[in-house]
C-alpha atoms as a PDB file:
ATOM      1  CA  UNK A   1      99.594  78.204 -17.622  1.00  0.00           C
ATOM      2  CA  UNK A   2     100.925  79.898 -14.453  1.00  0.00           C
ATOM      3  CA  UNK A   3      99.165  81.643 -12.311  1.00  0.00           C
ATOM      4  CA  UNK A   4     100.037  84.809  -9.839  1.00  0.00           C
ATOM      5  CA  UNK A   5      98.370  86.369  -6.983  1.00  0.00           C
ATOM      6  CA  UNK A   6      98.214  90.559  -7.196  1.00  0.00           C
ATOM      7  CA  UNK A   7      96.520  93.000  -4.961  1.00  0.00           C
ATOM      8  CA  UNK A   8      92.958  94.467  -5.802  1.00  0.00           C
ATOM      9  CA  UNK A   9      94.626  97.697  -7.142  1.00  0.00           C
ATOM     10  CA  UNK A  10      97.096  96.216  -8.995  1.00  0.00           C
ATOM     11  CA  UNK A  11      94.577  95.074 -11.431  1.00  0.00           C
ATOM     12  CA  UNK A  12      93.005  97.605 -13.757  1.00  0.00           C
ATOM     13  CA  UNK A  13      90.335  97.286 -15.964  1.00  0.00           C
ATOM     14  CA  UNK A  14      93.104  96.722 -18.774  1.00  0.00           C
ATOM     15  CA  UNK A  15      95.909  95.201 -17.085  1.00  0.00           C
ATOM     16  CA  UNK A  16      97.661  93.844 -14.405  1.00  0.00           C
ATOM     17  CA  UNK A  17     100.580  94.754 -12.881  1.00  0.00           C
ATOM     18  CA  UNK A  18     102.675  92.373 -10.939  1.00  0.00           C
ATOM     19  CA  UNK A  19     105.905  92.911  -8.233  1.00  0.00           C
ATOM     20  CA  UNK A  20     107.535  91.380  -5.233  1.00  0.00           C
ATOM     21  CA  UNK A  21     109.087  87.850  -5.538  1.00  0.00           C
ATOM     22  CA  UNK A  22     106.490  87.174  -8.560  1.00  0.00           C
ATOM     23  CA  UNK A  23     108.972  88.879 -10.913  1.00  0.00           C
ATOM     24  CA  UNK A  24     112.066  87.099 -10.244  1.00  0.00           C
ATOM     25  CA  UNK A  25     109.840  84.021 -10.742  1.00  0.00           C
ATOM     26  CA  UNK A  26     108.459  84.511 -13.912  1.00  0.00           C
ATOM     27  CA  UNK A  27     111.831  86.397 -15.453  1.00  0.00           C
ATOM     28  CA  UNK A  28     114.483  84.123 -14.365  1.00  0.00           C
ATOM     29  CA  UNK A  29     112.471  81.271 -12.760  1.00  0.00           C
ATOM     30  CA  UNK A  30     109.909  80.487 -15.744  1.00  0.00           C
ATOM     31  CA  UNK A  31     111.886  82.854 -18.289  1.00  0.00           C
ATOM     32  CA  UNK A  32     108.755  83.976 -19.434  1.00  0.00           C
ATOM     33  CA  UNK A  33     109.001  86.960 -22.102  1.00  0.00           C
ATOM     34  CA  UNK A  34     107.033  89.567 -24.011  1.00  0.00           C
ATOM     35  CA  UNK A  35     103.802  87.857 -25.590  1.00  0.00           C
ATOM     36  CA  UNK A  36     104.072  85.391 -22.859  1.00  0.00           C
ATOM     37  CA  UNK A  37     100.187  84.520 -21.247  1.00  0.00           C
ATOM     38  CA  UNK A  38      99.418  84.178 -17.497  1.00  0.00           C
ATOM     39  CA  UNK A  39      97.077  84.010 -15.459  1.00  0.00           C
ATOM     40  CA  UNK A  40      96.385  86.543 -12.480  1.00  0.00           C
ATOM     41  CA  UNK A  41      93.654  86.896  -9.732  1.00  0.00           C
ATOM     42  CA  UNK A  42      92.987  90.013  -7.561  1.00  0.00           C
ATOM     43  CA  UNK A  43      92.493  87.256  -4.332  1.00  0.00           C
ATOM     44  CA  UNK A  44      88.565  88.137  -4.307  1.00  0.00           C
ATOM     45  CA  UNK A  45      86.457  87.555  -6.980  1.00  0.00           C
ATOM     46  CA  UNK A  46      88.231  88.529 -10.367  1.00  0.00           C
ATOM     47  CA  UNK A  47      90.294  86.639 -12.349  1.00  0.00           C
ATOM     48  CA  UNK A  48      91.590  87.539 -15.711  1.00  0.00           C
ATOM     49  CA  UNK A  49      93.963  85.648 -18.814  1.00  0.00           C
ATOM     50  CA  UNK A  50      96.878  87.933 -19.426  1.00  0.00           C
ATOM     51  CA  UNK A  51      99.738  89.352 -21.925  1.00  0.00           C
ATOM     52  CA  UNK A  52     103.374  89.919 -20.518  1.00  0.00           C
ATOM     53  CA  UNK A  53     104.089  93.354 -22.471  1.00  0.00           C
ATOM     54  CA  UNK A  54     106.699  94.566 -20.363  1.00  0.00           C
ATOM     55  CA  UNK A  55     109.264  93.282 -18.435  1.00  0.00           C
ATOM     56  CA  UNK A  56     111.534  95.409 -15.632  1.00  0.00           C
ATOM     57  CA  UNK A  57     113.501  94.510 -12.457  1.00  0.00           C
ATOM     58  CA  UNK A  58     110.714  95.808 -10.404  1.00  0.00           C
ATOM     59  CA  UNK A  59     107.705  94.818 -12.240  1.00  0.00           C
ATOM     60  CA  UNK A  60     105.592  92.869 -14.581  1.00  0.00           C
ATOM     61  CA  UNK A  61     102.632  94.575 -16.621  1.00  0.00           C
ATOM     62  CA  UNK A  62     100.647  92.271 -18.585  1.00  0.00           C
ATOM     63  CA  UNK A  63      97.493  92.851 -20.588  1.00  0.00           C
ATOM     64  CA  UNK A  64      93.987  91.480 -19.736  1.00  0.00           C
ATOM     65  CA  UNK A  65      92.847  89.917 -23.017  1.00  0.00           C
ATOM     66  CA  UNK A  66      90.042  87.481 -20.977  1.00  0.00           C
ATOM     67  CA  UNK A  67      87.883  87.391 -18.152  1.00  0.00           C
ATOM     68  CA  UNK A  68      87.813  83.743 -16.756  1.00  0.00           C
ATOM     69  CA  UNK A  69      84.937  82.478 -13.910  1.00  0.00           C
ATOM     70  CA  UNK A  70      86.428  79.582 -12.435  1.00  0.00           C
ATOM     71  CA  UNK A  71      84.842  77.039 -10.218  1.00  0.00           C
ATOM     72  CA  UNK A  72      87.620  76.330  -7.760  1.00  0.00           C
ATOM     73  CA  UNK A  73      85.801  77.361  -4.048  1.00  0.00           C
ATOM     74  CA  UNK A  74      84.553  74.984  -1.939  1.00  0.00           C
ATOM     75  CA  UNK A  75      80.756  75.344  -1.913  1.00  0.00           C
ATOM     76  CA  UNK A  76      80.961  76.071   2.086  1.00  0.00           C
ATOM     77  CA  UNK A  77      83.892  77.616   3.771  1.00  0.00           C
ATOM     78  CA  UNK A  78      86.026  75.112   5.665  1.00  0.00           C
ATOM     79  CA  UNK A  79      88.488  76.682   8.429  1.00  0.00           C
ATOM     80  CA  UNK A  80      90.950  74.483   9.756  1.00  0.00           C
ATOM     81  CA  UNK A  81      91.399  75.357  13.641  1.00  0.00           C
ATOM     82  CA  UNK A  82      94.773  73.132  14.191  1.00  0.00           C
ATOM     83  CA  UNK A  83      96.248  72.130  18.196  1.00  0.00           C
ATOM     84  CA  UNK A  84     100.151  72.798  17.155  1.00  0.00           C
ATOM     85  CA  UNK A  85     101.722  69.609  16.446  1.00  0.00           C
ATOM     86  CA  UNK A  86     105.558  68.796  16.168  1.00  0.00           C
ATOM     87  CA  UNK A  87     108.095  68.857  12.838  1.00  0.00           C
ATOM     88  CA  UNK A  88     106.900  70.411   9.699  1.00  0.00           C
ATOM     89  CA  UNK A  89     103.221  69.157  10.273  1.00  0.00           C
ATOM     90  CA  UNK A  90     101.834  72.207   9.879  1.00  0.00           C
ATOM     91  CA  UNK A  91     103.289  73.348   6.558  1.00  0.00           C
ATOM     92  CA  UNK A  92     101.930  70.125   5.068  1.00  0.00           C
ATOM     93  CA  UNK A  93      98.542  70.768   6.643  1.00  0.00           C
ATOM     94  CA  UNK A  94      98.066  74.159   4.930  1.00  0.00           C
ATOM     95  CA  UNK A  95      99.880  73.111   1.927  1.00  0.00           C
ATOM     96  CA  UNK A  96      97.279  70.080   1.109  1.00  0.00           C
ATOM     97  CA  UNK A  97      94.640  71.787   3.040  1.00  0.00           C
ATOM     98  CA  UNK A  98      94.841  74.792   0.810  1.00  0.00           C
ATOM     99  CA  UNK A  99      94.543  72.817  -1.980  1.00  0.00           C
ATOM    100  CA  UNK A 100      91.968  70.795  -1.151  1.00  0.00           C
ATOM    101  CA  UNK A 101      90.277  74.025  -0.798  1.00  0.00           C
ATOM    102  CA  UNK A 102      90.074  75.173   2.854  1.00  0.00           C
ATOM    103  CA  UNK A 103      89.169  78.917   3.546  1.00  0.00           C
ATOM    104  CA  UNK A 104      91.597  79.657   6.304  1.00  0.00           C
ATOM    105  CA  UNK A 105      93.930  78.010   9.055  1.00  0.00           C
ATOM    106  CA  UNK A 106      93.893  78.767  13.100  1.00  0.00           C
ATOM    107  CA  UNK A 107      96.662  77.237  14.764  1.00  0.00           C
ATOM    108  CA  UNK A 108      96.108  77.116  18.255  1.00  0.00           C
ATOM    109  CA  UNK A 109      97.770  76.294  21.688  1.00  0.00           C
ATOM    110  CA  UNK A 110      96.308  73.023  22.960  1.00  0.00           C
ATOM    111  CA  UNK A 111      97.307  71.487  26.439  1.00  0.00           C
ATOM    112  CA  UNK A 112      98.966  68.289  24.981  1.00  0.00           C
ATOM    113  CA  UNK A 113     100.708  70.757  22.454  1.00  0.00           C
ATOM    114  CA  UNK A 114     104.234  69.849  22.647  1.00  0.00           C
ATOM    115  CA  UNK A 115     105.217  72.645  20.091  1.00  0.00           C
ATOM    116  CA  UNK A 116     105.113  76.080  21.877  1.00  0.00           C
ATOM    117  CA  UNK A 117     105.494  79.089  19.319  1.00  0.00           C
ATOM    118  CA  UNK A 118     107.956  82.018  20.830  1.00  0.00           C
ATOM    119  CA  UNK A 119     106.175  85.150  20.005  1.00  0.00           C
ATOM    120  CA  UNK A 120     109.292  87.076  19.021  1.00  0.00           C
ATOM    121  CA  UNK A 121     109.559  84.153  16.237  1.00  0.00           C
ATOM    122  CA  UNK A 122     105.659  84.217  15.511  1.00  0.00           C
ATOM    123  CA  UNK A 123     105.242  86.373  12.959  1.00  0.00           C
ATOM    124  CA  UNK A 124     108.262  85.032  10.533  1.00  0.00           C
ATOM    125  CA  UNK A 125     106.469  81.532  10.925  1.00  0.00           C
ATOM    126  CA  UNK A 126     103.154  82.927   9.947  1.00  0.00           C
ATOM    127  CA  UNK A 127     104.443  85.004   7.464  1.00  0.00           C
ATOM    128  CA  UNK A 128     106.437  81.189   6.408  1.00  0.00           C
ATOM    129  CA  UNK A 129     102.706  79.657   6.201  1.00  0.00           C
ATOM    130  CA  UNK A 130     101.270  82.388   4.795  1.00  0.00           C
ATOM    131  CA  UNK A 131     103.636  81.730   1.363  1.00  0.00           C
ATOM    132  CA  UNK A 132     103.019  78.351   1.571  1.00  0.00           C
ATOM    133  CA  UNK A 133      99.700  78.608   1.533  1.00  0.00           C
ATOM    134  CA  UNK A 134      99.775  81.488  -1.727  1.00  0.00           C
ATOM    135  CA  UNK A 135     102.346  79.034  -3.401  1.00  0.00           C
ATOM    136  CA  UNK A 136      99.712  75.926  -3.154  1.00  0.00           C
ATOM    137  CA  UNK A 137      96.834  78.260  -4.116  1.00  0.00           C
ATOM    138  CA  UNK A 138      98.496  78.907  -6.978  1.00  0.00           C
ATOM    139  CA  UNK A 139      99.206  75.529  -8.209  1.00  0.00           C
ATOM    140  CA  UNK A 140      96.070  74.145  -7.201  1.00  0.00           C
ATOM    141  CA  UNK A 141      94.423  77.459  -9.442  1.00  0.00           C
ATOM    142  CA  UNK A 142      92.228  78.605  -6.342  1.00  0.00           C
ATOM    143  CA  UNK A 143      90.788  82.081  -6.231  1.00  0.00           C
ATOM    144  CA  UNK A 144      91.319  82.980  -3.290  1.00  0.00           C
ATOM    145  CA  UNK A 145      94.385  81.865  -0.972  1.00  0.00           C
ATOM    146  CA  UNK A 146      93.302  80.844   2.879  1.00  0.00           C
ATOM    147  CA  UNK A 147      94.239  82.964   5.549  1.00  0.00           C
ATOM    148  CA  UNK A 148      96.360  82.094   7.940  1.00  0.00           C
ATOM    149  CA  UNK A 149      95.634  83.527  11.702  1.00  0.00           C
ATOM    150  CA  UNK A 150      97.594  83.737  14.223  1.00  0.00           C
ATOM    151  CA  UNK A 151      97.842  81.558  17.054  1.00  0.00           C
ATOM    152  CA  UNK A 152      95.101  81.265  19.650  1.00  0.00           C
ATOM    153  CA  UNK A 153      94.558  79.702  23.067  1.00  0.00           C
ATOM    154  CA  UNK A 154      91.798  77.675  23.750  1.00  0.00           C
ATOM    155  CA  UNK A 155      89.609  80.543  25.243  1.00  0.00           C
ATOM    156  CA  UNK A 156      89.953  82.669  21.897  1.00  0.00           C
ATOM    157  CA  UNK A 157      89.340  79.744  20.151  1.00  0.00           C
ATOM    158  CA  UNK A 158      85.619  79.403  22.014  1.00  0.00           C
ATOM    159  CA  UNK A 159      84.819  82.866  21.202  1.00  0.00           C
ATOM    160  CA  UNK A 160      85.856  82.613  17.382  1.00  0.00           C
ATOM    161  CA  UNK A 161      82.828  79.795  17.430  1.00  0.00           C
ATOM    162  CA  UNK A 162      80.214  81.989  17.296  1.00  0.00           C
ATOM    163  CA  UNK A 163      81.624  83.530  14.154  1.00  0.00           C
ATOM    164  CA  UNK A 164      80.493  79.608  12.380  1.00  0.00           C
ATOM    165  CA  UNK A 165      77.296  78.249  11.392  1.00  0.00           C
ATOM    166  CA  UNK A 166      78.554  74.506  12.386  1.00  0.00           C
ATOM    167  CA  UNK A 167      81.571  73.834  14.613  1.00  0.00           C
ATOM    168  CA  UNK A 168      83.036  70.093  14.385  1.00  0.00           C
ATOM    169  CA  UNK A 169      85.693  68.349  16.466  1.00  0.00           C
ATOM    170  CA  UNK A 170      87.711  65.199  15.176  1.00  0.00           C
ATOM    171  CA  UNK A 171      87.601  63.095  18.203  1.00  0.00           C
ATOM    172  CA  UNK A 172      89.174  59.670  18.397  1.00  0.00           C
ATOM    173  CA  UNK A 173      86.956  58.408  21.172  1.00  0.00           C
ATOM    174  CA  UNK A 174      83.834  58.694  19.008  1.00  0.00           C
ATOM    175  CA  UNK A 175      85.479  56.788  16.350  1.00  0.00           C
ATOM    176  CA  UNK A 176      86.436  54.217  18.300  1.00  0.00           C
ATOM    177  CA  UNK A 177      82.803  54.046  19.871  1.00  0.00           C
ATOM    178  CA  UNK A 178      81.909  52.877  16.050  1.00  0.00           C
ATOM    179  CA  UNK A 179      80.477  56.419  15.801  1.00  0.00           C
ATOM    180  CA  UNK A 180      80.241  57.345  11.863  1.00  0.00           C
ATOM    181  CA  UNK A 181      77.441  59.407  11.060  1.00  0.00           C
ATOM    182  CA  UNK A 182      77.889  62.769  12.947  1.00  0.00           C
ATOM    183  CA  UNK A 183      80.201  64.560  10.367  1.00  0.00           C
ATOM    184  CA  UNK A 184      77.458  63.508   7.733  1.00  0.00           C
ATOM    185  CA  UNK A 185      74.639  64.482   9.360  1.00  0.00           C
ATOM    186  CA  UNK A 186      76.707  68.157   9.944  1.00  0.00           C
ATOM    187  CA  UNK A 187      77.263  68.535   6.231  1.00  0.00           C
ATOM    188  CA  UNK A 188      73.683  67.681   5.325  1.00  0.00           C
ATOM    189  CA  UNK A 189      73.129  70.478   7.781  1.00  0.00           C
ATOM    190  CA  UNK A 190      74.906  73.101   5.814  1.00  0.00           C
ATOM    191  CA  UNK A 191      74.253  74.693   2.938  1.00  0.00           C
ATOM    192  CA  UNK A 192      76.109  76.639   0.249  1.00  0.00           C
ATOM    193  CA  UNK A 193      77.959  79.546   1.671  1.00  0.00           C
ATOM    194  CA  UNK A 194      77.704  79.114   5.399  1.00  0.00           C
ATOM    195  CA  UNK A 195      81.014  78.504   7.321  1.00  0.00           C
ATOM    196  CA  UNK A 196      82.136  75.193   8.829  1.00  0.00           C
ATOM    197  CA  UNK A 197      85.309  75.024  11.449  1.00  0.00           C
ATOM    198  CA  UNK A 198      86.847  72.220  12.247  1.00  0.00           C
ATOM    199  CA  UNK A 199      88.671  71.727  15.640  1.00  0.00           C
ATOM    200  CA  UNK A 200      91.304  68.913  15.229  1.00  0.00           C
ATOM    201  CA  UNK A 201      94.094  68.466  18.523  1.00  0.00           C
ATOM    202  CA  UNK A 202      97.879  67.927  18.046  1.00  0.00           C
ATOM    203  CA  UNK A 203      99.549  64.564  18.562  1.00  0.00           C
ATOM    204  CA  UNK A 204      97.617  62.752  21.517  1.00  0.00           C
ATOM    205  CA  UNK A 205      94.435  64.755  20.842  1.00  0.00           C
ATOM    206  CA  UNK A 206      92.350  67.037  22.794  1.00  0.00           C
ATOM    207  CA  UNK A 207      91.907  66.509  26.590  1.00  0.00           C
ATOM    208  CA  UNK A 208      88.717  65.518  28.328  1.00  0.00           C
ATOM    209  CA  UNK A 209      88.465  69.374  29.890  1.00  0.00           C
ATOM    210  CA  UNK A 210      88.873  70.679  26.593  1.00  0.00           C
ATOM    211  CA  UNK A 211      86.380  68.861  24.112  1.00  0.00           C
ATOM    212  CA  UNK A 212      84.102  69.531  27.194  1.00  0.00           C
ATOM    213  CA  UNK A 213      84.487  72.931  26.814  1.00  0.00           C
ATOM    214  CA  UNK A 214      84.208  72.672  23.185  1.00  0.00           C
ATOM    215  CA  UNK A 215      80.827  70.777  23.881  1.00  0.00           C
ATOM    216  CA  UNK A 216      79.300  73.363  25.965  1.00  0.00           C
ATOM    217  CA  UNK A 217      80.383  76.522  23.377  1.00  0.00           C
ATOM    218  CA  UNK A 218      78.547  74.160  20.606  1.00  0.00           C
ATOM    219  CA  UNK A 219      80.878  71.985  19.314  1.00  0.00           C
ATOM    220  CA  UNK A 220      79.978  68.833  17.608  1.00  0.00           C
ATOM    221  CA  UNK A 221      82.085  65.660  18.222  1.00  0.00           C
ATOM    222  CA  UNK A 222      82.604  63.861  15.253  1.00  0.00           C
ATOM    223  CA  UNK A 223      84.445  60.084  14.514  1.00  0.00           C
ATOM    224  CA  UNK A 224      86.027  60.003  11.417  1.00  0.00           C
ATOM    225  CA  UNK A 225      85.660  57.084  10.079  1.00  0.00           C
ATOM    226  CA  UNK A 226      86.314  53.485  11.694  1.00  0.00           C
ATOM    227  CA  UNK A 227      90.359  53.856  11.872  1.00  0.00           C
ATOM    228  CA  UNK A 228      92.357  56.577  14.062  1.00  0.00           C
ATOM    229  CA  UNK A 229      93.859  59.373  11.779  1.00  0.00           C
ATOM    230  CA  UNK A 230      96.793  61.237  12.856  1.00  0.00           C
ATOM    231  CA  UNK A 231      96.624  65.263  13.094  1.00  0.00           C
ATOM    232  CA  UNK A 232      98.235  66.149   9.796  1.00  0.00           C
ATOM    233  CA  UNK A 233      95.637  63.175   8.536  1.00  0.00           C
ATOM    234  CA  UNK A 234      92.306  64.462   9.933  1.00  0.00           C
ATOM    235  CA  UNK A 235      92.336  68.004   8.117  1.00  0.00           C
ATOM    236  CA  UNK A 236      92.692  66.436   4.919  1.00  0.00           C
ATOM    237  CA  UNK A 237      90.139  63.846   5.480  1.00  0.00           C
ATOM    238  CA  UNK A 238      87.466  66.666   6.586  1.00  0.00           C
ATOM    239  CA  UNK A 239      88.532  68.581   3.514  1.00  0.00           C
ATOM    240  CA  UNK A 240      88.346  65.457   1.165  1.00  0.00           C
ATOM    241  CA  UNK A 241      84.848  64.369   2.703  1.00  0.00           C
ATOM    242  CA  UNK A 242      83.229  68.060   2.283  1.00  0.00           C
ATOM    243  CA  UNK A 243      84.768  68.302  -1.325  1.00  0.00           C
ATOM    244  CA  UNK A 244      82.923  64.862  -2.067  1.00  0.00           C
ATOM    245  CA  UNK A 245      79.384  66.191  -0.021  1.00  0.00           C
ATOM    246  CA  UNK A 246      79.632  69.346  -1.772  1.00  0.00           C
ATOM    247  CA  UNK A 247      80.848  68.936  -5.638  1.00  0.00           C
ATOM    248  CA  UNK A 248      81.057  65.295  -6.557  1.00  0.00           C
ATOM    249  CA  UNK A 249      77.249  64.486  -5.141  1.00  0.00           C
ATOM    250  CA  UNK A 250      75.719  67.591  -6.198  1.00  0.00           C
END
């Protein structure tokens, strides 16, 4: 059954109403009609089973006919702070990050970043991710769909810290110093709820200076697993590990 993203007051006790891009997708893309059932969430904490009963150019209404409590969320909240890498890395990052159930994405500006955003061009790219991000939480039938910030530099990125009950950073050099327990002994750590961010560097990692700096704000270097993961790797494996901690063990 598909499933559509609305705003919190486009969702009545009764019924939902639906607009934007979402109608051209389920009237000409899915040809959905009258009597047709979806399934819509208000992005917080509602989600409802629904009955197309009218169909316009501008808008979809549809019926609530059942209340549904999914199970979806990740346990703990997950944010992905990402060093920029090069290509299309990023949109695959959020796109299987989002469904492996992270909470939200930072890009940010790392010193062996070879991708440097223009800032006229910023806010089109975010507002790219952003529907990348709604599109995978759709098909992966999340509740909520990740934000997306904006890019930071490093010394933003140290003050967003304190906003986390653990910070993590993938580092290579621990891995390759056999190091394997770290990340496990974090998620033990954490319970259900609090807020994990995990700091993973573009191609060619984070400097020396900057996991140092990392280090002193309260950063945790962490080796993930024996073999050396590349950046659009790491997220997922950080995701995939906390998914198996938090649901498949509990």
């Amino acid at each position: 059954m598909q499933r559509y993203f609305v705003a919190k007051e486009q969702m009545t006790k009764h019924e939902v109403v639906i607009t934007g891009e979402d109608v051209k997708h389920i009237s000409r893309v899915m040809r959905m009609n009258i009597n047709d059932e979806i399934i819509c969430s208000n992005n917080e904490s509602r989600t409802v089973k629904c009955v197309i009963t009218r169909l316009a150019d501008q808008e979809i209404v549809a019926k609530i006919v059942q209340e549904i409590t999914p199970n979806t969320e990740l346990p703990i909240e997950v944010t992905i702070a990402q060093g920029l890498p090069k290509g299309d890395k990023l949109d695959l990052i959020i796109q299987k990050g989002t469904e492996l159930g992270a909470s939200a994405f930072i890009p940010f500006s790392a010193s062996r970043s070879i991708v440097k955003w223009d800032r006229k061009k910023a806010g089109k790219k975010i507002e790219r991710l952003e529907k990348i991000a709604k599109e995978a939480a759709e098909q992966s039938y999340r509740e909520r769909i990740p934000v997306v910030h904006q890019v930071l530099a490093l010394p933003k990125l140290l003050k967003e810290m304190a906003t986390f009950d653990r910070v993590i950073i993938a580092y290579e050099e621990s891995a390759k110093e056999g190091e394997h327990a770290q990340l496990a002994r974090v998620l033990n750590e954490l319970s259900p709820g609090q807020k994990l961010l995990c700091i993973i560097g573009p191609e060619g990692g984070l400097s020396e200076e900057e996991v140092n700096q990392l280090k002193q704000a309260g950063a945790i270097p962490c080796g993930f697993g024996p073999r050396i993961l590349r950046t659009e790797t790491a997220a997922l494996y950080a995701l995939a590990v906390s998914s198996y901690h938090f649901e498949l063990m509990r």
